[in-house]
PDB file of N, CA and C in Angstrom:
ATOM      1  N   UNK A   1       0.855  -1.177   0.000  1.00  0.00           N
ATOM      2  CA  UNK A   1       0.000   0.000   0.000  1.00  0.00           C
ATOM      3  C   UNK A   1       0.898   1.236   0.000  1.00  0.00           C
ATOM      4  N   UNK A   2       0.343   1.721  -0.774  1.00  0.00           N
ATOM      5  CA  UNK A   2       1.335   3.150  -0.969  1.00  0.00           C
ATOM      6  C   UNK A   2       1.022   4.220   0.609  1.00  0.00           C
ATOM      7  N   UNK A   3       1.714   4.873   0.768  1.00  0.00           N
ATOM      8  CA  UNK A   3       2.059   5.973   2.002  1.00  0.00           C
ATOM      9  C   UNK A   3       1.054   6.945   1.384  1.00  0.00           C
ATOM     10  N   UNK A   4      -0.025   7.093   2.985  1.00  0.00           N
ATOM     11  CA  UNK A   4      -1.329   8.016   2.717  1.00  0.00           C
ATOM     12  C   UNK A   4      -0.935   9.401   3.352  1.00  0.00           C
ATOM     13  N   UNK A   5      -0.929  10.422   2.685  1.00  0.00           N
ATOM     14  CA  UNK A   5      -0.656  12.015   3.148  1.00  0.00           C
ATOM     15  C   UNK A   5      -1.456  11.495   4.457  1.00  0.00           C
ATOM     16  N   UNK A   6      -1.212  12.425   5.481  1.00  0.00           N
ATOM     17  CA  UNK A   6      -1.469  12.803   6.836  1.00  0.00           C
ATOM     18  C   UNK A   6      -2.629  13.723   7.396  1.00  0.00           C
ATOM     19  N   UNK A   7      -2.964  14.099   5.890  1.00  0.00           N
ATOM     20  CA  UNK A   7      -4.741  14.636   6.423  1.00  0.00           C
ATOM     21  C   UNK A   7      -5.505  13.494   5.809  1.00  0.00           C
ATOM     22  N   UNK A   8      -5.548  12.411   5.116  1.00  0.00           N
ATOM     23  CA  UNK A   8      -6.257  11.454   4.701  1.00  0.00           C
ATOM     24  C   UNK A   8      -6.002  10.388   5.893  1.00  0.00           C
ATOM     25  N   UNK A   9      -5.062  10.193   6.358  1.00  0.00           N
ATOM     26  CA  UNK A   9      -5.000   9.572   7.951  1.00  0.00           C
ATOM     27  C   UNK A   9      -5.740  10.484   9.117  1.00  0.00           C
ATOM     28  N   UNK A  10      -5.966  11.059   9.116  1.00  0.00           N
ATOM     29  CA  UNK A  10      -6.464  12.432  10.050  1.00  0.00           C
ATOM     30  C   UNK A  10      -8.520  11.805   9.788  1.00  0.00           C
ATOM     31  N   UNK A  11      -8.732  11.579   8.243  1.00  0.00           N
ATOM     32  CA  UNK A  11      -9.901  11.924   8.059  1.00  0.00           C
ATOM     33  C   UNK A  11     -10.543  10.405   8.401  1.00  0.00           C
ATOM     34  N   UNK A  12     -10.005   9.170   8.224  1.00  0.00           N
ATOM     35  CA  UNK A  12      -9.871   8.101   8.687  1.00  0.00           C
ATOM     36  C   UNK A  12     -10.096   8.201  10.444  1.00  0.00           C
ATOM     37  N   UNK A  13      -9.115   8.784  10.910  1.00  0.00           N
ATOM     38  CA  UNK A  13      -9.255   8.331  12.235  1.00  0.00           C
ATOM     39  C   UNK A  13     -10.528   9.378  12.888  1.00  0.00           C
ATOM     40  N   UNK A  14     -10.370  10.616  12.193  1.00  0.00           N
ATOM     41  CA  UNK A  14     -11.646  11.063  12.936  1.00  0.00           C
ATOM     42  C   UNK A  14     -13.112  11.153  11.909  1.00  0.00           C
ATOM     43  N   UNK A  15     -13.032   9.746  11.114  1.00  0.00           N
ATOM     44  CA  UNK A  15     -14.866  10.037  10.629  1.00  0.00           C
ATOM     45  C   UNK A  15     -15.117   8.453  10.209  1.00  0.00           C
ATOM     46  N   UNK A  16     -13.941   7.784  10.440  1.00  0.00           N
ATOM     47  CA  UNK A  16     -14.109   6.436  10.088  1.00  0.00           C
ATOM     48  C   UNK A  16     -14.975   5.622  10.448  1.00  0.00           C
ATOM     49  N   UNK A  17     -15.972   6.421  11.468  1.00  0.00           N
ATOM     50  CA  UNK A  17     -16.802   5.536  12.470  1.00  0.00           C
ATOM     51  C   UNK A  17     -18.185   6.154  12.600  1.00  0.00           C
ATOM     52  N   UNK A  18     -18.727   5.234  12.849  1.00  0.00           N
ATOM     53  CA  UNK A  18     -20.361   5.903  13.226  1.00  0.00           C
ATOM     54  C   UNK A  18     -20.626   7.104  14.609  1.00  0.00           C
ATOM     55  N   UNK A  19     -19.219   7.230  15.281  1.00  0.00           N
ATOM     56  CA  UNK A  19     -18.977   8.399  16.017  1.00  0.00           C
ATOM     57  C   UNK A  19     -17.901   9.129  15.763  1.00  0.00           C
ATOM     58  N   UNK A  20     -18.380  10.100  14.586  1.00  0.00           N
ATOM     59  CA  UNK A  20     -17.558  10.865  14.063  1.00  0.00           C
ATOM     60  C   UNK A  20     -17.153  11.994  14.701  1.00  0.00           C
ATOM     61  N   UNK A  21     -15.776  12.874  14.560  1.00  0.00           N
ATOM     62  CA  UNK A  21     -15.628  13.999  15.260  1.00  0.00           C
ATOM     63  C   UNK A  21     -16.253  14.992  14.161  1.00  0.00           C
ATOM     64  N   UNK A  22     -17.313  15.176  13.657  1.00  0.00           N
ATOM     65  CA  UNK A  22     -17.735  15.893  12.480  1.00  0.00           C
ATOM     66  C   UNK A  22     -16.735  17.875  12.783  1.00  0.00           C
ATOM     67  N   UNK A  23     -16.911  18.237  13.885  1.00  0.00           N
ATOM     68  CA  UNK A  23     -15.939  19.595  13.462  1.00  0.00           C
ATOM     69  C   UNK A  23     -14.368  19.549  13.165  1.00  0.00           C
ATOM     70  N   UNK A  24     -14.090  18.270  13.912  1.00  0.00           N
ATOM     71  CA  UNK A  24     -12.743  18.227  13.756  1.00  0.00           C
ATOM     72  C   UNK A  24     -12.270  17.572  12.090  1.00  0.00           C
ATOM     73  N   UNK A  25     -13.051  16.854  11.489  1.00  0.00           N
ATOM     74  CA  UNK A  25     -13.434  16.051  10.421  1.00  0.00           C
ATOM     75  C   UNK A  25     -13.422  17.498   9.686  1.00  0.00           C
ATOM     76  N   UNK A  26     -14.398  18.166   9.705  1.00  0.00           N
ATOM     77  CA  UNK A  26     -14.502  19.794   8.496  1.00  0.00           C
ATOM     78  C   UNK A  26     -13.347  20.364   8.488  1.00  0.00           C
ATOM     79  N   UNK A  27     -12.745  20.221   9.863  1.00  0.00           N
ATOM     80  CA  UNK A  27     -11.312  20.888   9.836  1.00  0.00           C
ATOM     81  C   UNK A  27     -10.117  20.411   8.824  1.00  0.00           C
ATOM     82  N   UNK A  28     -10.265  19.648   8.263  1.00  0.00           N
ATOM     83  CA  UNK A  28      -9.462  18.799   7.204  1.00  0.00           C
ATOM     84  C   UNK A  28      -9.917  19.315   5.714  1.00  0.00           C
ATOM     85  N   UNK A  29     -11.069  20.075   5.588  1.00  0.00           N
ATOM     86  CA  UNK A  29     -11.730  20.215   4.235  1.00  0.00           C
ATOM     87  C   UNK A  29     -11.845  21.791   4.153  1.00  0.00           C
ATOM     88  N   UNK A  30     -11.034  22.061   2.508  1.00  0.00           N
ATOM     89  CA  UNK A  30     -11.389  23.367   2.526  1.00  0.00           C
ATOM     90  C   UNK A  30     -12.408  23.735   2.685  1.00  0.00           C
ATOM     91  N   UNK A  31     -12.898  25.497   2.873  1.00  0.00           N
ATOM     92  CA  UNK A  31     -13.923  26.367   3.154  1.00  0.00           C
ATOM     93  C   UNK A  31     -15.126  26.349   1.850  1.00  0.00           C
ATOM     94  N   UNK A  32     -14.435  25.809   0.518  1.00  0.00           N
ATOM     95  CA  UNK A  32     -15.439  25.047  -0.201  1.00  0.00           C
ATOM     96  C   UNK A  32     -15.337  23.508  -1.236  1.00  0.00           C
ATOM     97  N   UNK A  33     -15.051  22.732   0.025  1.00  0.00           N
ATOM     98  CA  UNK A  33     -14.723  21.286  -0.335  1.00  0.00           C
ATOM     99  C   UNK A  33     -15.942  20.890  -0.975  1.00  0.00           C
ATOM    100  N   UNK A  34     -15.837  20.049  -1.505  1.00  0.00           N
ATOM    101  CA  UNK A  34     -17.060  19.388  -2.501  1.00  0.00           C
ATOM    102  C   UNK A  34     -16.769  17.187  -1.789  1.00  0.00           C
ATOM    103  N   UNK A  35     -18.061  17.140  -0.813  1.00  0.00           N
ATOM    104  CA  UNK A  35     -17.956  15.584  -0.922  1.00  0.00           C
ATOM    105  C   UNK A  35     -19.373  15.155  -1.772  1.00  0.00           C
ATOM    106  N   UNK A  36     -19.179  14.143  -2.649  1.00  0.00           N
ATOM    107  CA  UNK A  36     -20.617  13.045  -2.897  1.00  0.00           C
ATOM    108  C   UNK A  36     -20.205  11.859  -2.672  1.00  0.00           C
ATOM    109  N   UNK A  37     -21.330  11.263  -2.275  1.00  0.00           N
ATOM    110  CA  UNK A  37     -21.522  10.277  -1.420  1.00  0.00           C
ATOM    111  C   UNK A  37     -22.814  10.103  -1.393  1.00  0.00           C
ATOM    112  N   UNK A  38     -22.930   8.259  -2.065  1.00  0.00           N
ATOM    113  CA  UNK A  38     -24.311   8.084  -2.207  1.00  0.00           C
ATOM    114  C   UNK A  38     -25.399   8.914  -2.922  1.00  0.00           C
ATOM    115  N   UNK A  39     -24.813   9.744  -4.090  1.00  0.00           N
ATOM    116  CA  UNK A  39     -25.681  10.083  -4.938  1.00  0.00           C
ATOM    117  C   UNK A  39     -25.711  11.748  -4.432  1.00  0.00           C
ATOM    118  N   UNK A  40     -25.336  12.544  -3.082  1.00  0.00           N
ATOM    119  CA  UNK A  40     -25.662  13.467  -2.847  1.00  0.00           C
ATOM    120  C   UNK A  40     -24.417  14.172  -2.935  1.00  0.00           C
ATOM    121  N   UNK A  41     -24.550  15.619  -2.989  1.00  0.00           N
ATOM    122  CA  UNK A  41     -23.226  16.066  -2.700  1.00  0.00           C
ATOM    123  C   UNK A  41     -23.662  17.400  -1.709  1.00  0.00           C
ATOM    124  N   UNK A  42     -22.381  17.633  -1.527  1.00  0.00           N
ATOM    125  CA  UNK A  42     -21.933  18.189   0.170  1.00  0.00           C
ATOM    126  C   UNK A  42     -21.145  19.325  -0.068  1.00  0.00           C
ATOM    127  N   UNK A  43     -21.076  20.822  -0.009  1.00  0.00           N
ATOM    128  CA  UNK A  43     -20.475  21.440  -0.209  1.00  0.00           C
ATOM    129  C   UNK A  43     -20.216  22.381   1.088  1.00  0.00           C
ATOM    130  N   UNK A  44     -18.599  23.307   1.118  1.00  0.00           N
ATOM    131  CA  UNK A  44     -18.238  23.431   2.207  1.00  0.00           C
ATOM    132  C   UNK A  44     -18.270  23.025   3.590  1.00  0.00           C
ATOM    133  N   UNK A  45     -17.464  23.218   4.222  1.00  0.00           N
ATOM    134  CA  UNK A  45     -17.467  22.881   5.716  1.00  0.00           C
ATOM    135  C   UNK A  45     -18.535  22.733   6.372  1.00  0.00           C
ATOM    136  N   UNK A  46     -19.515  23.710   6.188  1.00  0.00           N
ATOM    137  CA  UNK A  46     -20.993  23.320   7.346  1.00  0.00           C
ATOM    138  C   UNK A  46     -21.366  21.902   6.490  1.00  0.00           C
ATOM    139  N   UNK A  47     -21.441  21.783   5.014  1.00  0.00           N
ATOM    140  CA  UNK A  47     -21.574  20.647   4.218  1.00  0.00           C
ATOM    141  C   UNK A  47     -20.703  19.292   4.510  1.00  0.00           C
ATOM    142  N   UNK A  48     -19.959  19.503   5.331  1.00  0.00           N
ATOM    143  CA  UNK A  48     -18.960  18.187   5.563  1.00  0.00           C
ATOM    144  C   UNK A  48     -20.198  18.153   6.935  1.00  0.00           C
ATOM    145  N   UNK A  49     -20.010  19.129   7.585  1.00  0.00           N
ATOM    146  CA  UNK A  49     -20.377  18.773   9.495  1.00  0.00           C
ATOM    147  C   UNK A  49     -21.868  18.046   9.043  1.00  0.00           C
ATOM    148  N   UNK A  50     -22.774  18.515   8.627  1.00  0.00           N
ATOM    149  CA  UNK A  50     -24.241  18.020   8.076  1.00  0.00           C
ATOM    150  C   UNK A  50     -24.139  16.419   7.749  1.00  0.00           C
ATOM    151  N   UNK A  51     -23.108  16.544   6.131  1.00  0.00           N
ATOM    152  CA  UNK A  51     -22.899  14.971   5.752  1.00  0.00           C
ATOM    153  C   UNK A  51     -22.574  14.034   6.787  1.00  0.00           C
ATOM    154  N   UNK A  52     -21.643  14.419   7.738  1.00  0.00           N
ATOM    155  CA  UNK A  52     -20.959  13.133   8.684  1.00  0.00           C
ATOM    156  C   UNK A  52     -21.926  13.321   9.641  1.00  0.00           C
ATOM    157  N   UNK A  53     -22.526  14.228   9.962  1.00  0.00           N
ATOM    158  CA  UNK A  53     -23.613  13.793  11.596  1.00  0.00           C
ATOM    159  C   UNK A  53     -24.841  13.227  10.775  1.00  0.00           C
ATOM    160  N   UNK A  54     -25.194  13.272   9.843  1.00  0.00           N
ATOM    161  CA  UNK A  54     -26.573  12.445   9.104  1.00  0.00           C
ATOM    162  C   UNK A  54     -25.929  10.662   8.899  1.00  0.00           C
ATOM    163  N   UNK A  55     -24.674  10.594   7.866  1.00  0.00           N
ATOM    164  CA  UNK A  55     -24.346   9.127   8.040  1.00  0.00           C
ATOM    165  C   UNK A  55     -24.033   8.189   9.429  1.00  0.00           C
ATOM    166  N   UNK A  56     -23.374   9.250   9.956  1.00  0.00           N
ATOM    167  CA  UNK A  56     -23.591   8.899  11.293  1.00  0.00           C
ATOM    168  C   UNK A  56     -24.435   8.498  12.352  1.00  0.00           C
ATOM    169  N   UNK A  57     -25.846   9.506  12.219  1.00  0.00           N
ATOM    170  CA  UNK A  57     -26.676   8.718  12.657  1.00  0.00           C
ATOM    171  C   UNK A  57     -27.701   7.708  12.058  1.00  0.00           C
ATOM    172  N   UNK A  58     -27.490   7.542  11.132  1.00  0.00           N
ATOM    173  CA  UNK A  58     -28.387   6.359  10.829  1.00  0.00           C
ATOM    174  C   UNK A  58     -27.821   4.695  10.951  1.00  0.00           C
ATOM    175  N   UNK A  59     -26.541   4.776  11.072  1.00  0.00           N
ATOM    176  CA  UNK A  59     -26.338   3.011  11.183  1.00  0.00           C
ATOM    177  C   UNK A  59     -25.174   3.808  11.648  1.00  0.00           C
ATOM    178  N   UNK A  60     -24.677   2.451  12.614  1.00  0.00           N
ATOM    179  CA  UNK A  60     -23.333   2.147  13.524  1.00  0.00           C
ATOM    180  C   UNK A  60     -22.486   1.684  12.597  1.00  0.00           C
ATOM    181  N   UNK A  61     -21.199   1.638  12.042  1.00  0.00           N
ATOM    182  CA  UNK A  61     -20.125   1.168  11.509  1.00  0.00           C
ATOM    183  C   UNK A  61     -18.788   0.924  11.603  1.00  0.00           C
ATOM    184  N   UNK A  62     -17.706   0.964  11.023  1.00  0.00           N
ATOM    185  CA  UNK A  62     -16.668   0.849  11.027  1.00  0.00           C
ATOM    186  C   UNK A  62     -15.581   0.722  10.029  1.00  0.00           C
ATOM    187  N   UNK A  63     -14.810   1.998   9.551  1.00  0.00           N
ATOM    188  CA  UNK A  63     -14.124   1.258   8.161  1.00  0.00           C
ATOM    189  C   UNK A  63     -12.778   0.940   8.666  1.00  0.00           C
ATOM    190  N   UNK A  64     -12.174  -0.339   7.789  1.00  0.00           N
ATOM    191  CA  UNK A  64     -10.977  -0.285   7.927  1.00  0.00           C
ATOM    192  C   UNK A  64      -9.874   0.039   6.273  1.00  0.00           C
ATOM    193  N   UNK A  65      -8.954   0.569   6.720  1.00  0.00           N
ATOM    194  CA  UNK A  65      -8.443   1.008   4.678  1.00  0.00           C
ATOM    195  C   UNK A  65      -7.934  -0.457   4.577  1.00  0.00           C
ATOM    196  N   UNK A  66      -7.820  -0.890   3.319  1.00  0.00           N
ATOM    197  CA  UNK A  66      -7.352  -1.673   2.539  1.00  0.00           C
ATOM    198  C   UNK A  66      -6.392  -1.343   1.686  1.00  0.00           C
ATOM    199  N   UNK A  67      -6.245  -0.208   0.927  1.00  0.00           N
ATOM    200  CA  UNK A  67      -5.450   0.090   0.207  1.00  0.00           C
ATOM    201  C   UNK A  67      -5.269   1.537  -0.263  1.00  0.00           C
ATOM    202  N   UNK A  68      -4.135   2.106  -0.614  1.00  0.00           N
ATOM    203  CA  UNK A  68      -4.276   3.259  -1.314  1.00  0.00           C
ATOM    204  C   UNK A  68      -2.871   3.603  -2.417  1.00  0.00           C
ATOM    205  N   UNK A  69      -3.332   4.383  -3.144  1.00  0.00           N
ATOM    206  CA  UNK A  69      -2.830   4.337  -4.153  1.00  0.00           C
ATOM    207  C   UNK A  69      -2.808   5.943  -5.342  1.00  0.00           C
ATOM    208  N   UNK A  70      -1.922   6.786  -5.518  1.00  0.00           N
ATOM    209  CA  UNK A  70      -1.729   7.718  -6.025  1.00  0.00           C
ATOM    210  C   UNK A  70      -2.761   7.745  -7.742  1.00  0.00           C
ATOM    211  N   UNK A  71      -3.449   8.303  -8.177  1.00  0.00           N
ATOM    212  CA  UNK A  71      -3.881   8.321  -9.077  1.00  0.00           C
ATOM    213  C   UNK A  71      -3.943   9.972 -10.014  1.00  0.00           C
ATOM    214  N   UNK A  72      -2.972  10.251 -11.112  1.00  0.00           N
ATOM    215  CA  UNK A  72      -2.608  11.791 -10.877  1.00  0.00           C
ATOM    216  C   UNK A  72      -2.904  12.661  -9.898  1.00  0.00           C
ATOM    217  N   UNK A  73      -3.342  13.578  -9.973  1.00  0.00           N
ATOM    218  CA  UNK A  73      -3.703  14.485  -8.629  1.00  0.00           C
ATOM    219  C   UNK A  73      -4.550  13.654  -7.454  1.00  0.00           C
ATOM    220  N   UNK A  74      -4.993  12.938  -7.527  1.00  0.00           N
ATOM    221  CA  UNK A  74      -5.559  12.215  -6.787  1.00  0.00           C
ATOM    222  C   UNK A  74      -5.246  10.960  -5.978  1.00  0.00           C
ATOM    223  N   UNK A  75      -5.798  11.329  -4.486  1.00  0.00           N
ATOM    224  CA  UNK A  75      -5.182   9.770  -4.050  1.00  0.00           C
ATOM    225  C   UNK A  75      -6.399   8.790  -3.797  1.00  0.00           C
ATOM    226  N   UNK A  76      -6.589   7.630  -4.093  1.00  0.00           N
ATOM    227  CA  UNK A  76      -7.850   6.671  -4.091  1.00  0.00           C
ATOM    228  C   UNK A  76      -7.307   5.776  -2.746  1.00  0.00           C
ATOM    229  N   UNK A  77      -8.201   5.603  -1.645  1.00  0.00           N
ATOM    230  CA  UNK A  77      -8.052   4.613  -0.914  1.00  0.00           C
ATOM    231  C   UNK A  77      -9.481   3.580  -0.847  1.00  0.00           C
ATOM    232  N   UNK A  78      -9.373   2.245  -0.786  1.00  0.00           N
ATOM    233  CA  UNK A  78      -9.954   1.792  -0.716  1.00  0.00           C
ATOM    234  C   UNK A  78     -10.070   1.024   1.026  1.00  0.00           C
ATOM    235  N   UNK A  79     -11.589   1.221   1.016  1.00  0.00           N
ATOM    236  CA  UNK A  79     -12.004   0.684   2.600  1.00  0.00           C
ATOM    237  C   UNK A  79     -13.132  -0.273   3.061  1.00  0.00           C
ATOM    238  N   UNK A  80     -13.334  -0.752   3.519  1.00  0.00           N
ATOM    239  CA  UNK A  80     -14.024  -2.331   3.822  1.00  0.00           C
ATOM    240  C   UNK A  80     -14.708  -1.566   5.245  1.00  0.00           C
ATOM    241  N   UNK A  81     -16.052  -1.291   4.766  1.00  0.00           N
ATOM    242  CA  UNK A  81     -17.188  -0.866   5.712  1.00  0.00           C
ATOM    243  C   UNK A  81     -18.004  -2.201   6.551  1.00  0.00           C
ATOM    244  N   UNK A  82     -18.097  -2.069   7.623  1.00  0.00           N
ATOM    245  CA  UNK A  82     -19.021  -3.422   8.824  1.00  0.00           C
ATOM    246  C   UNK A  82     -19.822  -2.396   9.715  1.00  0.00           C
ATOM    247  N   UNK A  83     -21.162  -3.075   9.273  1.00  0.00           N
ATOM    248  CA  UNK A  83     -21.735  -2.065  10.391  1.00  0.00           C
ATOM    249  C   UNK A  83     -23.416  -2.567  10.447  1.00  0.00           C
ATOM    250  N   UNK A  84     -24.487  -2.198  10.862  1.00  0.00           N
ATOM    251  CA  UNK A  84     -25.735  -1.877  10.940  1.00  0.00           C
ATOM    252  C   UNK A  84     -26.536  -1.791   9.683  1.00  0.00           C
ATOM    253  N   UNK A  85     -25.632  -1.656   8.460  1.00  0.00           N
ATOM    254  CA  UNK A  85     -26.666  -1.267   7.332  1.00  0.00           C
ATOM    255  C   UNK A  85     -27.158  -2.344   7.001  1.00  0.00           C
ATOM    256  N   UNK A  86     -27.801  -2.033   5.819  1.00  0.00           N
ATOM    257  CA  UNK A  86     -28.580  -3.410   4.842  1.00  0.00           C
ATOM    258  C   UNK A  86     -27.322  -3.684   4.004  1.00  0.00           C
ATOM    259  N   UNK A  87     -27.269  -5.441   4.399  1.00  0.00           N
ATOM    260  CA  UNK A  87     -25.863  -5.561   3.746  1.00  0.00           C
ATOM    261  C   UNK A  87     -24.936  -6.185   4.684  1.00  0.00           C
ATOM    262  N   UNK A  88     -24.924  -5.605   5.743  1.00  0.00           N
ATOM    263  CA  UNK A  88     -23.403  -5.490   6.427  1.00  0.00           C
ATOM    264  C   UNK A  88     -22.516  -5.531   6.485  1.00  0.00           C
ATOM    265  N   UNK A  89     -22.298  -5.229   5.510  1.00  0.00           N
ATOM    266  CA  UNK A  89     -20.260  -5.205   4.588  1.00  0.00           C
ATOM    267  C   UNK A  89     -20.665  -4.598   3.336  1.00  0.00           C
ATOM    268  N   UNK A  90     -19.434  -3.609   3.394  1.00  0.00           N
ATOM    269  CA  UNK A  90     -18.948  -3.003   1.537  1.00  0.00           C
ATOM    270  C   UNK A  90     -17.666  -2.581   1.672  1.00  0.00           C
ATOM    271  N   UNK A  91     -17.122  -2.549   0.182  1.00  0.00           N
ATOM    272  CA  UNK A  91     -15.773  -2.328  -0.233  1.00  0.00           C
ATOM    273  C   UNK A  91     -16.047  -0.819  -0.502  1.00  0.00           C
ATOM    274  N   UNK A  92     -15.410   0.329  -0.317  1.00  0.00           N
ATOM    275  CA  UNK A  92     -15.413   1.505  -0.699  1.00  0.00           C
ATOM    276  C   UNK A  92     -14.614   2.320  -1.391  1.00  0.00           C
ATOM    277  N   UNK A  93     -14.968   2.684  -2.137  1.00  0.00           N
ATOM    278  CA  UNK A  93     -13.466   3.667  -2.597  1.00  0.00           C
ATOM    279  C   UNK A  93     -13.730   4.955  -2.747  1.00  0.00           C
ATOM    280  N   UNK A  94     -12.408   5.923  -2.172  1.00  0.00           N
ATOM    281  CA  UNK A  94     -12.572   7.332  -1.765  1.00  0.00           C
ATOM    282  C   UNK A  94     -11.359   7.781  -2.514  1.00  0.00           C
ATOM    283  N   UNK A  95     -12.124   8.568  -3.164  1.00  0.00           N
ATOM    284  CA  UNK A  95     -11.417   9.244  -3.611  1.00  0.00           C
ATOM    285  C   UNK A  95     -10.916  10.438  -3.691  1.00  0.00           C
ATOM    286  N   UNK A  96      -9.856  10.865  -2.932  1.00  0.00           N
ATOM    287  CA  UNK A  96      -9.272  12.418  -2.357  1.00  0.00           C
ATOM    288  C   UNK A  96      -8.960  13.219  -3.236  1.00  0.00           C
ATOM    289  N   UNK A  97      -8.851  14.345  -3.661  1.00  0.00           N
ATOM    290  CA  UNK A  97      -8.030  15.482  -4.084  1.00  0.00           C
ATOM    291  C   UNK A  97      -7.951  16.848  -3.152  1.00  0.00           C
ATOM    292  N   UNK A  98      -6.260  16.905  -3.262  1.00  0.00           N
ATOM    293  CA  UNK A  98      -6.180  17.563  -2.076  1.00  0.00           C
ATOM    294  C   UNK A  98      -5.863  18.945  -2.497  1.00  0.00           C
ATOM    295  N   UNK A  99      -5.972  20.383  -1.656  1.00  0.00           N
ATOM    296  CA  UNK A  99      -5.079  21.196  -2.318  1.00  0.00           C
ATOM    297  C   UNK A  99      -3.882  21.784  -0.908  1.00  0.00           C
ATOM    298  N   UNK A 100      -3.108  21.521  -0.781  1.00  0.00           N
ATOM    299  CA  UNK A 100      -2.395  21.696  -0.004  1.00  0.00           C
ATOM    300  C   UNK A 100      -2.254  20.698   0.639  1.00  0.00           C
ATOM    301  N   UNK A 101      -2.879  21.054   2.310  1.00  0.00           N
ATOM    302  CA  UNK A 101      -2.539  19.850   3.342  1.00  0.00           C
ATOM    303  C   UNK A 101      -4.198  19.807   3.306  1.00  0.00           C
ATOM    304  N   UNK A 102      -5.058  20.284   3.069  1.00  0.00           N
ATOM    305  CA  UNK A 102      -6.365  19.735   3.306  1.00  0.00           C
ATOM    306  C   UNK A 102      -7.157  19.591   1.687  1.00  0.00           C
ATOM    307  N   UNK A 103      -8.213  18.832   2.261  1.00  0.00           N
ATOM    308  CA  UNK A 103      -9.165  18.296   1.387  1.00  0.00           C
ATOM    309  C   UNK A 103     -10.314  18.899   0.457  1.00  0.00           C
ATOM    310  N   UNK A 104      -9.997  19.007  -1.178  1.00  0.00           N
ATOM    311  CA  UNK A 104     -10.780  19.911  -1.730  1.00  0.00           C
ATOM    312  C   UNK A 104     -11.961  19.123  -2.452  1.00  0.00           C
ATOM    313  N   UNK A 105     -11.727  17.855  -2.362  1.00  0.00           N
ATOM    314  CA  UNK A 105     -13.165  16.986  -2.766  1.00  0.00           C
ATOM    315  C   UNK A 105     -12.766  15.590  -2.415  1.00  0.00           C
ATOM    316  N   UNK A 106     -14.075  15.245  -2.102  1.00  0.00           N
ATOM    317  CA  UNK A 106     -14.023  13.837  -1.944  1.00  0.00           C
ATOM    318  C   UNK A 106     -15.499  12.990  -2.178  1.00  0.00           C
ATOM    319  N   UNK A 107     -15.195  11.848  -3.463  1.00  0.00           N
ATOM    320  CA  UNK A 107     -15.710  11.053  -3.532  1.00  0.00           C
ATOM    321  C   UNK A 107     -15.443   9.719  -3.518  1.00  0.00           C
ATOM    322  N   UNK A 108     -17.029   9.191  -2.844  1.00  0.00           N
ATOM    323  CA  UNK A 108     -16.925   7.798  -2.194  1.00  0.00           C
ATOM    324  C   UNK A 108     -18.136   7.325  -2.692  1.00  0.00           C
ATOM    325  N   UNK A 109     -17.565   5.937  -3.263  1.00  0.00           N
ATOM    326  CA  UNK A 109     -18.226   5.236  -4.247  1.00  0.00           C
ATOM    327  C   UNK A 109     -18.487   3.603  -4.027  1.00  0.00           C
ATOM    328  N   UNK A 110     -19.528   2.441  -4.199  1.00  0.00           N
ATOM    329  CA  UNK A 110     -19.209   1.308  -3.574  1.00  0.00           C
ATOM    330  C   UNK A 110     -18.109   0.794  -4.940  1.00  0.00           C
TER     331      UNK A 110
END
């Protein structure tokens, strides 16, 4: 597995879970980050805090990464979700672009 920049470890440890730190989580995403996820998309910071306290509360989970991997400007990690949903397991892939040290979009896809 290739070496994950240190705000994509950051965003892992604080949203990886069905108890997310959602302000500390926005704190990683520029002032107009763009996430979709599940068909919706999420814009700026109050748009990150909204997205992660809504997935959050609807099912309990847990991701763990599996892999990641540089893709031009972009870094793709892939993650193996367990939790409460319908289903109870998925493979995920997220896909980062960063501009600096924080996060200017992110999509996550099964």
């Amino acid at each position: 597995m290739a070496p994950v920049h240190p705000t994509i470890t950051r965003y892992f440890e604080r949203g990886g879970s069905s108890t997310p730190d959602a302000d500390g989580l926005a704190e990683l995403f520029t002032d107009d980050a763009v996430v979709v996820d599940d068909g919706t998309t999420w814009t700026g910071r109050d748009g990150v805090r909204a997205w992660k306290t809504r997935t959050a509360s609807e099912f309990t989970y847990a991701t763990t990464v599996t892999g990641a991997r540089a893709d031009g400007a972009a870094i793709v990690v892939t993650g193996h979700l367990v939790g409460d949903f319908p289903g109870g397991e998925v493979d995920l892939t997220y896909t980062f672009t960063l501009a600096g040290d924080l996060i200017a979009r992110l999509e996550i896809a099964a």
